[in-house]
Protein backbone atom coordinates (compact mmCIF):
# COMPACT_ATOMS: atom_id res chain seq x y z
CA UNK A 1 13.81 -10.03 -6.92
CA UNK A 2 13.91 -11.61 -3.62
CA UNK A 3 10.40 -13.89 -3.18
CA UNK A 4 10.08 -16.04 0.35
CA UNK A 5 7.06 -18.01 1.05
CA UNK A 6 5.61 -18.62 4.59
CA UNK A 7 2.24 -20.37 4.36
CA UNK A 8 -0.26 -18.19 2.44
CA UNK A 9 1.85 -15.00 1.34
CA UNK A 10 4.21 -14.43 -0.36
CA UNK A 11 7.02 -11.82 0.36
CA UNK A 12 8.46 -9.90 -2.03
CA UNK A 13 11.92 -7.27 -1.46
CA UNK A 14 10.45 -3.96 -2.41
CA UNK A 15 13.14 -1.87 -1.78
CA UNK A 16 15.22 -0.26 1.20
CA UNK A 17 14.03 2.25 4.11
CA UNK A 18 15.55 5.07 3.08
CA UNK A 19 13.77 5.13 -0.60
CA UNK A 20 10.75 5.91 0.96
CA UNK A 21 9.90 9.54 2.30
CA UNK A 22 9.36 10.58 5.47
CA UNK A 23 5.41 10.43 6.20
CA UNK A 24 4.97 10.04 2.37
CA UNK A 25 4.53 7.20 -0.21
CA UNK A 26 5.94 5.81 -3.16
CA UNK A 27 4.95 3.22 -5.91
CA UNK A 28 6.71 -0.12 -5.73
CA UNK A 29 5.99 -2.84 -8.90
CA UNK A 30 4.99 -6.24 -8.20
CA UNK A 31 4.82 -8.47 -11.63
CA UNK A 32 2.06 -6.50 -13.41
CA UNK A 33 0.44 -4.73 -9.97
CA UNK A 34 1.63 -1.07 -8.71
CA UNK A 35 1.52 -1.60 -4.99
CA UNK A 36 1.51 2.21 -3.31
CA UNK A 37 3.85 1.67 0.08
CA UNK A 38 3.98 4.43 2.97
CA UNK A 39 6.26 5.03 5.71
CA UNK A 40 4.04 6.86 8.54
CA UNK A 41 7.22 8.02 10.22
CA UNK A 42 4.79 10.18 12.83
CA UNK A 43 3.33 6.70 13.67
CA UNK A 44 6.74 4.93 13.39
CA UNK A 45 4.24 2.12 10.82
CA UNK A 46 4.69 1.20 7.29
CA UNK A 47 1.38 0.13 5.40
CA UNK A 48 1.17 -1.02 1.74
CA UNK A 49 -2.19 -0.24 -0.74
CA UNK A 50 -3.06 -0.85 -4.10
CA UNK A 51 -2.04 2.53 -6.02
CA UNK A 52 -5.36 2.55 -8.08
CA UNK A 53 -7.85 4.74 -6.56
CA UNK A 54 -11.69 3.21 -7.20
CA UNK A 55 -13.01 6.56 -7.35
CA UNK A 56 -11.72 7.79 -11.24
CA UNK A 57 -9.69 4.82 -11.60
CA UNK A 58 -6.40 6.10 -11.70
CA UNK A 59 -2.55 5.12 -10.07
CA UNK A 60 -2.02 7.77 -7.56
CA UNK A 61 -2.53 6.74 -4.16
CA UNK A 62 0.83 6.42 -3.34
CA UNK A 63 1.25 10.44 -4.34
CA UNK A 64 -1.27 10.84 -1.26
CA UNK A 65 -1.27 12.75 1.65
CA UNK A 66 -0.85 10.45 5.01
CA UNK A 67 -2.69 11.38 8.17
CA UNK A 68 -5.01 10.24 10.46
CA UNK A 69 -8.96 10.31 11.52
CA UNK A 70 -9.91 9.41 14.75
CA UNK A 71 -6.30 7.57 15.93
CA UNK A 72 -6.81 5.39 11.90
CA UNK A 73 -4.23 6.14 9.60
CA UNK A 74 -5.24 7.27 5.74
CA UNK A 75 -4.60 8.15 2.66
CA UNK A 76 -6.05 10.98 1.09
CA UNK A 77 -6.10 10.13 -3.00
CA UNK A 78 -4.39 13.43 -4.52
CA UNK A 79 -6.88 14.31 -7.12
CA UNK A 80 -10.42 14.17 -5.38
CA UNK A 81 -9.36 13.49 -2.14
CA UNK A 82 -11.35 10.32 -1.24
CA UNK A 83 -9.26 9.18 2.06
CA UNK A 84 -8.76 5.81 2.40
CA UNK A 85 -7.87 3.57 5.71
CA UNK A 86 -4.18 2.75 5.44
CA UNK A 87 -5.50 -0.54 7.90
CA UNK A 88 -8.42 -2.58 6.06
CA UNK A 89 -8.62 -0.15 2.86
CA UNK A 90 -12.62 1.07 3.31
CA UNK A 91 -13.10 4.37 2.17
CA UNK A 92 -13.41 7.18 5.35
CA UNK A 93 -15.64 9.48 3.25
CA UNK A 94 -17.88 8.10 1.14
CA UNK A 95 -19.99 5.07 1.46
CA UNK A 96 -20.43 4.43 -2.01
CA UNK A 97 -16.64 4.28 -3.05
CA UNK A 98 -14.92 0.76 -3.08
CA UNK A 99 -12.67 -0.38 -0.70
CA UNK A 100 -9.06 -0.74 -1.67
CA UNK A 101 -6.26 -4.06 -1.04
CA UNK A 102 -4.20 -3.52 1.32
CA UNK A 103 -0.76 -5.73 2.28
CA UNK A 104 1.30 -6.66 5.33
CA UNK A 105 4.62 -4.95 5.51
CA UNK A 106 7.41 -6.46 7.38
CA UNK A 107 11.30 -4.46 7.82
CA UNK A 108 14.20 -6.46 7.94
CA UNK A 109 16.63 -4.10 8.91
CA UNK A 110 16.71 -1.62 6.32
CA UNK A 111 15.01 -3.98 3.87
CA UNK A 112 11.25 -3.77 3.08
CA UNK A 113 9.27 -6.52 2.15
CA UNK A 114 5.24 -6.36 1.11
CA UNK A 115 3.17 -9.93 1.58
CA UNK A 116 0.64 -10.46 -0.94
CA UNK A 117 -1.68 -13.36 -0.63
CA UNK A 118 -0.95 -16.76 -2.65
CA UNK A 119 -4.50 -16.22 -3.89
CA UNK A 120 -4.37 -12.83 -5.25
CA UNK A 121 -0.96 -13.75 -6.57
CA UNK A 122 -2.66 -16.07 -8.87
CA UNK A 123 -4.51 -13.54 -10.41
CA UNK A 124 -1.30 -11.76 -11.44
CA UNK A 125 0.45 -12.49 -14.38
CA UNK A 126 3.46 -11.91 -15.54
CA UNK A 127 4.59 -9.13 -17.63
């Protein structure tokens, strides 16, 4: 695993461009967290979440369907269909849901990297 640290997050090699599908998701491992990373090719933007949706508590956001709402890209979660902001994580439709963690994504050629934060990293232990 390839880990680089620039001042508060940490990067971490999640896998190459092409694993990813077009304007679809898939669920990349990070020490004991499932991170759910997207590739809205429509949009020509990646965007990392959590994969736990609040909702029913289960890992399956990054089986989602991607679109959009108003110009903000989402994530629909694919068993009760609670959409989620692919940008700051709130939930689109409904108040009372939590809001999910979102990550930087950065491509180095056809390398993908996630950033999580130093302090969230704490929190993770390893398996």
């Amino acid at each position: 695993m390839n880990i680089t640290s620039t001042e508060k997050l940490t990067w971490f090699y999640a896998c190459r461009t092409e694993d990813v599908p077009v304007d679809g998701g898939v669920c990349v491992k990070y020490k004991n967290e499932q991170i759910a990373l997207f590739h809205f090719t429509r949009r020509n933007e990646w965007y990392a979440t959590q994969n736990l949706c609040p909702h029913r508590m289960q890992m399956a956001l990054s089986r989602g369907m991607i679109g959009s709402s108003n110009n903000e890209p989402k994530v629909a979660c694919p068993f009760h269909k609670k959409t989620f902001s692919l940008v700051d994580g709130h939930c689109m439709n409904d108040d009372a849901c939590d809001t999910i963690k979102t990550y930087p994504v950065r491509i180095d050629g056809h390398d993908v990297y996630i950033g999580v934060d130093e302090d969230d990293e704490a929190s993770i232990v390893f398996a």
